[in-house]
Protein backbone atom coordinates (compact mmCIF):
# COMPACT_ATOMS: atom_id res chain seq x y z
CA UNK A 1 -60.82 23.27 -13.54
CA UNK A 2 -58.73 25.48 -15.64
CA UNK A 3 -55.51 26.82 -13.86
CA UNK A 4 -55.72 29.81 -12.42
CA UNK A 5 -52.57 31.65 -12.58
CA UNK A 6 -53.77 35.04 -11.94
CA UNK A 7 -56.43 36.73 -9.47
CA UNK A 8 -57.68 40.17 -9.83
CA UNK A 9 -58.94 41.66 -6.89
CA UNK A 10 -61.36 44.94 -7.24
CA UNK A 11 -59.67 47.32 -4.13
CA UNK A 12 -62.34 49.47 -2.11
CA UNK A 13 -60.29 52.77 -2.28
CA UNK A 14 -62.60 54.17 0.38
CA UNK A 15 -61.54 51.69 2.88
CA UNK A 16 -57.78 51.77 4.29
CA UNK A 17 -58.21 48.69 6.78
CA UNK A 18 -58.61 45.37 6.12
CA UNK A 19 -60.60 43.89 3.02
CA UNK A 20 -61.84 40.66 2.62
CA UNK A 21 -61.23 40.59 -0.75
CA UNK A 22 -57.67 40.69 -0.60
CA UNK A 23 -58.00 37.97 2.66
CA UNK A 24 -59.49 35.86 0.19
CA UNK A 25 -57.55 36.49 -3.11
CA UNK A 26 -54.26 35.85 -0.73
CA UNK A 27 -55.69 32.44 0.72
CA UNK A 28 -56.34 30.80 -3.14
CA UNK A 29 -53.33 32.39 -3.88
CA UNK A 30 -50.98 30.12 -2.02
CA UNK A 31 -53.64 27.28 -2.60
CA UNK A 32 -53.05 27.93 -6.46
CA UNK A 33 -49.94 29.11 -6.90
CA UNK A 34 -51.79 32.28 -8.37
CA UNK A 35 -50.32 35.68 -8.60
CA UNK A 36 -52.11 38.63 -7.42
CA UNK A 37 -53.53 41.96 -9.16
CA UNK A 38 -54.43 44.21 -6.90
CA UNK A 39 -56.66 46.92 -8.83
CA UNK A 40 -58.24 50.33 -7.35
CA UNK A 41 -60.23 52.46 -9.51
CA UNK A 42 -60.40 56.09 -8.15
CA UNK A 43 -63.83 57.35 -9.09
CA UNK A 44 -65.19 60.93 -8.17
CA UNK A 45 -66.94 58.78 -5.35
CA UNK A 46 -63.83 57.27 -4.19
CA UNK A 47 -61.83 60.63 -4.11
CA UNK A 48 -64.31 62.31 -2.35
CA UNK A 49 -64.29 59.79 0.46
CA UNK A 50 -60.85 59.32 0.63
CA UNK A 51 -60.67 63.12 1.05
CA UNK A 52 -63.53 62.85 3.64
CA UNK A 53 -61.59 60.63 5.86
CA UNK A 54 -58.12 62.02 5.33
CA UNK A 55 -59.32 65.79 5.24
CA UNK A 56 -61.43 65.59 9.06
CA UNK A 57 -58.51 64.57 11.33
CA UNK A 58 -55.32 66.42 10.19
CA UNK A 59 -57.03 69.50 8.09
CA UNK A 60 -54.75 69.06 5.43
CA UNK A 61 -55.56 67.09 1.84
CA UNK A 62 -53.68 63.93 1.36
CA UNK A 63 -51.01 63.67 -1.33
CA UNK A 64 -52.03 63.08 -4.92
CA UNK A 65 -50.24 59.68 -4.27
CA UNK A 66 -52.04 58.17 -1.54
CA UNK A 67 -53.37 55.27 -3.29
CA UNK A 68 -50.42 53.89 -4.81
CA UNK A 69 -48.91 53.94 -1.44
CA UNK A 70 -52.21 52.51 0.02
CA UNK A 71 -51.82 49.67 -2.11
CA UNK A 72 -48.56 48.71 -1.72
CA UNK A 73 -49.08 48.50 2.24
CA UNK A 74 -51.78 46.01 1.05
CA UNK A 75 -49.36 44.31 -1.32
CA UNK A 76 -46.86 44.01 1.55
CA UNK A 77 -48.34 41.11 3.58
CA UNK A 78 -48.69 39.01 0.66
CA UNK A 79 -45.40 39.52 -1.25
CA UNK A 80 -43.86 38.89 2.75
CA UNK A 81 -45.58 35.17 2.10
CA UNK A 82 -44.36 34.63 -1.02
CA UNK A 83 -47.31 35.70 -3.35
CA UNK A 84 -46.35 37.65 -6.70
CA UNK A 85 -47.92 41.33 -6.36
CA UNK A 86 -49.00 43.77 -8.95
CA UNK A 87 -50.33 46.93 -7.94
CA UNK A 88 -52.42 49.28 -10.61
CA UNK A 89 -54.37 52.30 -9.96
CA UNK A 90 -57.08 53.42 -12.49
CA UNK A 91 -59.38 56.50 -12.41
CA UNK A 92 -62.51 56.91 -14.12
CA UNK A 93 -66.33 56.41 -13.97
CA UNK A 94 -68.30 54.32 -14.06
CA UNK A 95 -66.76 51.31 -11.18
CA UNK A 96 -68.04 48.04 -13.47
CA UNK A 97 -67.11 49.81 -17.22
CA UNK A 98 -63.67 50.69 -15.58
CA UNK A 99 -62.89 47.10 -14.34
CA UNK A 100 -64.03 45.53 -17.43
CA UNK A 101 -62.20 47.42 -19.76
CA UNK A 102 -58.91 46.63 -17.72
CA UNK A 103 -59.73 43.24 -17.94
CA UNK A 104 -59.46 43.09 -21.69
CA UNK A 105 -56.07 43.49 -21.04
CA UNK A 106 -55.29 41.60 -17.56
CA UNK A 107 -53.90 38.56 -17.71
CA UNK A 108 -56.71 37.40 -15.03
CA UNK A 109 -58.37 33.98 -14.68
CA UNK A 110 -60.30 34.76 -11.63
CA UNK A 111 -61.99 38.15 -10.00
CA UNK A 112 -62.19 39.14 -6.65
CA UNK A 113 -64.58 41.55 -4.65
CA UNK A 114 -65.97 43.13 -1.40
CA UNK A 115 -69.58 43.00 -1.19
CA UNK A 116 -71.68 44.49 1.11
CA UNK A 117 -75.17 46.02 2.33
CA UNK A 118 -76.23 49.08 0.70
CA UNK A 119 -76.54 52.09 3.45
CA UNK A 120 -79.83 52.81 4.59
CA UNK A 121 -80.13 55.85 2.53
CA UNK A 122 -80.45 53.64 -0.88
CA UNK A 123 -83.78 51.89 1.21
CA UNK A 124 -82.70 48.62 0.49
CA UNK A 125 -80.46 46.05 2.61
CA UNK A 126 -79.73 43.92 -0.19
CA UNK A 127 -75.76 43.11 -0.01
CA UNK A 128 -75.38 43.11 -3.68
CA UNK A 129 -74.55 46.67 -5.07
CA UNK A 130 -75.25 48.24 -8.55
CA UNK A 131 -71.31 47.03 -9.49
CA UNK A 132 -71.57 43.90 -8.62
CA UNK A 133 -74.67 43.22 -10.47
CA UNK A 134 -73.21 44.65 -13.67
CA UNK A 135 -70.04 42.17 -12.87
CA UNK A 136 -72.46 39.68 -12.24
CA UNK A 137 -73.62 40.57 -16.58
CA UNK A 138 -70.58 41.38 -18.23
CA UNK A 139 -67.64 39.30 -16.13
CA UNK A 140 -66.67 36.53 -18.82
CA UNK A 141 -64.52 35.16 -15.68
CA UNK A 142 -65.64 33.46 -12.46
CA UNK A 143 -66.84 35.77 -10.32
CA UNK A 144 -65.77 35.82 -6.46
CA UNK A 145 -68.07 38.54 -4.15
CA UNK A 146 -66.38 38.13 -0.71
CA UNK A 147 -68.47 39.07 2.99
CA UNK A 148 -66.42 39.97 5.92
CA UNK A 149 -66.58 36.52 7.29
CA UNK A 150 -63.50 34.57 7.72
CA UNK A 151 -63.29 30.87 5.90
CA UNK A 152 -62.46 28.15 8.00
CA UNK A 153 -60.03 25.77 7.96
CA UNK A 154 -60.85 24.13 6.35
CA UNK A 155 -63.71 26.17 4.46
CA UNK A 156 -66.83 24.42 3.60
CA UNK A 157 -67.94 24.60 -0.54
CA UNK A 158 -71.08 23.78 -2.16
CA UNK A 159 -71.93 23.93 -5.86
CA UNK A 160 -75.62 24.70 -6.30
CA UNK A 161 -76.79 22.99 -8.97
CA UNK A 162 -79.86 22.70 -11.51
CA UNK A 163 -79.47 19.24 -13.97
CA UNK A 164 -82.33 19.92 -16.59
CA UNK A 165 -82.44 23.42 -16.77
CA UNK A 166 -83.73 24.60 -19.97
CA UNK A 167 -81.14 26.63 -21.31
CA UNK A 168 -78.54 23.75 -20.01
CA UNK A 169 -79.80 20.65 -21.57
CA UNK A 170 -76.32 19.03 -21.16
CA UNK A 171 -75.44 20.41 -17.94
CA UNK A 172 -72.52 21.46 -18.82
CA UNK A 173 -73.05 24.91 -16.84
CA UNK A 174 -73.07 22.03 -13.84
CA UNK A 175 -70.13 19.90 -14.78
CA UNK A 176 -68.17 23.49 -14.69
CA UNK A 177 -69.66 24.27 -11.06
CA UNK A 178 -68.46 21.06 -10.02
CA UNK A 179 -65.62 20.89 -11.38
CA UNK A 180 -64.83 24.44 -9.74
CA UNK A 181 -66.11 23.47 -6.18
CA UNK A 182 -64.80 19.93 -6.44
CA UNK A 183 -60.94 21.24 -7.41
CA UNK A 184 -60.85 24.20 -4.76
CA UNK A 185 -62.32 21.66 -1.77
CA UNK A 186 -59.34 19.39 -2.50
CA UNK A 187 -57.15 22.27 -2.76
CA UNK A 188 -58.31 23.21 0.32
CA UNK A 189 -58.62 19.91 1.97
CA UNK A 190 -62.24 19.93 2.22
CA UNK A 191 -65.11 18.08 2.05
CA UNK A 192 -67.12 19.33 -1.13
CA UNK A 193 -71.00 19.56 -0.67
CA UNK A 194 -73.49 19.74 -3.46
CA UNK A 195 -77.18 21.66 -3.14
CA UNK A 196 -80.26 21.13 -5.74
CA UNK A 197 -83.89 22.49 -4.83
CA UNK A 198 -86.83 21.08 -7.11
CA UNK A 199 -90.46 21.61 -7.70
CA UNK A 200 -92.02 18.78 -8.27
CA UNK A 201 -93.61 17.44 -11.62
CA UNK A 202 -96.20 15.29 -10.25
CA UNK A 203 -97.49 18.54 -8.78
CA UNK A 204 -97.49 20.37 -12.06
CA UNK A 205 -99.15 17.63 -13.49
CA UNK A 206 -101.96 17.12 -11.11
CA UNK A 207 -104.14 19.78 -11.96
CA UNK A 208 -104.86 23.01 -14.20
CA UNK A 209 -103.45 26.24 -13.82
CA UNK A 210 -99.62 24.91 -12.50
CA UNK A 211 -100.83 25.48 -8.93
CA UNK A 212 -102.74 22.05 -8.37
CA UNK A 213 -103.63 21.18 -4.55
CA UNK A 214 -101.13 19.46 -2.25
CA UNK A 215 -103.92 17.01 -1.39
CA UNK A 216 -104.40 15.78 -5.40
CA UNK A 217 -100.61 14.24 -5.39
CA UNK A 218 -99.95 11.27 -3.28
CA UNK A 219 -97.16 11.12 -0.67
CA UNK A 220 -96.18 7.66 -2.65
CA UNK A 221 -95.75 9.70 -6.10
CA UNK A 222 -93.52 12.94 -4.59
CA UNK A 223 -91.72 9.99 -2.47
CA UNK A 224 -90.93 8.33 -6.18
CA UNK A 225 -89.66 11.59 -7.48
CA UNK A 226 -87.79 12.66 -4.72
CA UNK A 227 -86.11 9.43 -5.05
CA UNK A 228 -85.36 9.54 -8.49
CA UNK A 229 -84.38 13.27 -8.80
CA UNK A 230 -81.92 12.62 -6.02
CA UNK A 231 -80.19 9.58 -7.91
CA UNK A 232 -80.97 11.83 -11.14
CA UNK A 233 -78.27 14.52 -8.96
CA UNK A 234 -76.14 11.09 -7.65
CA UNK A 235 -75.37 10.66 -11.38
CA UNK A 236 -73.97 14.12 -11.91
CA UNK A 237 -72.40 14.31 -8.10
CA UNK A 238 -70.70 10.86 -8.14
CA UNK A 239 -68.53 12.38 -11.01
CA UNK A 240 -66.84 14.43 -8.86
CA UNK A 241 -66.84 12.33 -5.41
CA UNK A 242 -68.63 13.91 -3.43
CA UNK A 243 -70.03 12.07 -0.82
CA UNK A 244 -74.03 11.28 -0.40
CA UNK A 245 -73.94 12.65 3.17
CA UNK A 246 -73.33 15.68 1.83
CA UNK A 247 -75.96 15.87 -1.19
CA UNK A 248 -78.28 18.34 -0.20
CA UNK A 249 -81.94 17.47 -2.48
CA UNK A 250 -85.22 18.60 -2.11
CA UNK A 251 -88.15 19.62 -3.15
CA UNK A 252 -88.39 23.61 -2.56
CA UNK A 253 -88.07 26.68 -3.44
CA UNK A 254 -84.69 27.67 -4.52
CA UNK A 255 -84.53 31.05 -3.46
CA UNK A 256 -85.61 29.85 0.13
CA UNK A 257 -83.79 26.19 0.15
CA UNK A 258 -80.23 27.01 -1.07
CA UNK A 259 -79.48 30.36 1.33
CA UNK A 260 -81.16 27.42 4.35
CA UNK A 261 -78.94 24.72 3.51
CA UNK A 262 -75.79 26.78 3.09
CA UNK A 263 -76.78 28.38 6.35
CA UNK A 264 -76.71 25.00 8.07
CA UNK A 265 -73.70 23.50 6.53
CA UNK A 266 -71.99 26.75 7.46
CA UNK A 267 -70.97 27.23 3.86
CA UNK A 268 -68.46 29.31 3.69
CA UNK A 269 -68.34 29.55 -0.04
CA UNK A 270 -71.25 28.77 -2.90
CA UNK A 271 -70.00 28.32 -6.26
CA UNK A 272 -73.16 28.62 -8.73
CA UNK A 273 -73.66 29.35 -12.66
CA UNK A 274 -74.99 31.86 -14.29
CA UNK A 275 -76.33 31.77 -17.94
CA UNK A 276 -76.47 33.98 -21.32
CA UNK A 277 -79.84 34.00 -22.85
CA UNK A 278 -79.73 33.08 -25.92
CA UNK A 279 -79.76 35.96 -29.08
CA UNK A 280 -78.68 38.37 -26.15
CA UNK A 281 -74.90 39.88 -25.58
CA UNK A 282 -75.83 39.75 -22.32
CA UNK A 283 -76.18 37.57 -19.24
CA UNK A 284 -79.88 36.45 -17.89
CA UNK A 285 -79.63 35.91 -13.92
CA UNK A 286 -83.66 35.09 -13.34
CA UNK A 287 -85.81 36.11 -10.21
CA UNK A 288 -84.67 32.72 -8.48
CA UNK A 289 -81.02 33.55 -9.07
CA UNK A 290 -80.88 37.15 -7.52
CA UNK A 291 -82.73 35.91 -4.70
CA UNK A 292 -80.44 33.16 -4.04
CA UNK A 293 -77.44 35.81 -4.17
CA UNK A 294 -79.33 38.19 -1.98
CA UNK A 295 -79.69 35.73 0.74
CA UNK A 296 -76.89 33.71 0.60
CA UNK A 297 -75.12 33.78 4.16
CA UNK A 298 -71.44 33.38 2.43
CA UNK A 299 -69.48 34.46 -0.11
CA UNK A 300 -70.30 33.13 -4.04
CA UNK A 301 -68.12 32.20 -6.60
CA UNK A 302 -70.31 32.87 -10.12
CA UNK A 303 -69.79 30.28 -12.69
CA UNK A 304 -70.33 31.58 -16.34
CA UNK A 305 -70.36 29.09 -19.36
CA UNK A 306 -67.18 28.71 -21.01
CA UNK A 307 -68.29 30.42 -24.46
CA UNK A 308 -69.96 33.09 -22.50
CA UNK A 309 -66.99 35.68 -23.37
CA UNK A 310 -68.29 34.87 -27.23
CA UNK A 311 -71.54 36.75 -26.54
CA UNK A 312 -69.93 40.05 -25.13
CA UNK A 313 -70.05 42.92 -27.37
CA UNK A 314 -66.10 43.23 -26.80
């Protein structure tokens, strides 16, 4: 894994407790030997909320300067332990063009954010919001979107991976995943877990229309395969040492199988890829993909390929 020396961490202005994000960004921190950016972007959203909450108790407005000071009492546990601290307040609209064009300049390696459910007034309880999405397409970096759930110590990491996939004929999207989980695990002093979901191409091949019985394949022949596509992911795994008791292959869906398994490893952390379609200056997620980030019951570290900052249009 490339060093990271730097970790920018998107600030909820609205919020003045604590934030995950910076919980997070202050645990790899001393893991890494990272300094810390601590950005807050004060959209019209922001300032009206900040005013909200401020405004209601005291019936006065809070000083023009309240975020800068907000920050720095969020810098002030982390500098305390050591951590270098850099504190930068931005205004502007929109959230994700904001970040992104400070990041042309930011000396970051790794980006850090809250995520959470939508209210009930957007009619959706999907955790990802319309920011991190757009992160999710433009972010050349990897991506961190942190719950409110605590790692443990020490946390448990699985790469999701998908050997084969079309747009990935080497893997290479893979070897980066693993290479990622594998080198924060040890940092961490965990054990490393790896997660694969397939579909079958004995099915696929049993009958017309892609959707062939269950009953035309033999137990014997998906038996075979699941054999072989497990030592297919053994391969690729045994790379990076991660033990067979904690290979996780079978055949499913992957927008059902991965959120299960991390769910029963207690994952506290997912670390998958996500890939630029070719011809587009743009990132292509996939119907499997968002569902898997939808439903994931931990936080996700998104893994782009390492000439995916070529395609961006800056």
């Amino acid at each position: 894994m490339d060093r990271i020396g730097d970790i920018l961490v998107i600030v909820d202005p609205t919020i003045a407790g604590v934030q995950p994000a910076i919980a997070k960004a202050h645990a790899l921190a001393k893991r890494l030997e990272a300094g810390v950016e601590l950005l807050a972007c004060d959209t019209e959203y922001s300032r009206e909320m900040r005013l909200a909450a401020e405004w209601a108790p005291t019936g006065n407005a809070p000083p023009v300067d309240a975020l800068p000071a907000m920050l720095d009492r969020w810098a002030a546990p982390l500098r305390a332990d050591g951590v270098h601290v850099e504190t930068h307040a931005v205004a502007g609209d929109s959230l994700h063009e904001r970040i992104l064009s400070w990041m042309r300049n930011s000396p970051a390696d790794l980006v850090v954010k809250d995520t959470h459910h939508h209210s009930v007034a957007k009619r959706t309880f999907t955790f990802m919001t319309n920011t991190d999405w757009n992160l999710i397409d433009a972010c050349p970096l990897p991506l961190l979107l942190t719950k409110a759930a605590r790692w443990g110590a020490p946390p448990v990491i699985a790469a999701a991976v998908d050997p084969g996939h079309a747009n990935d004929p080497l893997a290479a999207l893979d070897h980066r995943i693993l290479d990622v989980a594998t080198t924060l695990a040890r940092r961490f002093d965990a054990q490393p877990h790896a997660i694969h979901a397939y579909f079958p191409s004995t099915m696929a091949l049993a009958g017309p229309g892609g959707m062939p019985p269950m009953m035309d394949v033999s137990a014997q022949a998906l038996a075979a395969e699941q054999e072989h596509t497990r030592s297919r992911i053994r391969q690729l795994t045994d790379e990076y040492g991660i033990d067979a008791a904690n290979l996780h292959v079978d055949m499913a869906a992957a927008a059902q199988y991965i959120p299960r398994v991390a769910a029963e490893i207690h994952a506290d952390l997912v670390v998958m890829g996500a890939i630029a379609r070719s011809g587009l200056k743009r990132i292509f997620i996939g119907s499997t993909a968002e569902r898997v980030l939808e439903s994931l019951p931990c936080d996700v570290l998104v893994i782009k390929p390492t000439d995916f900052a070529k395609s961006l249009p800056f």
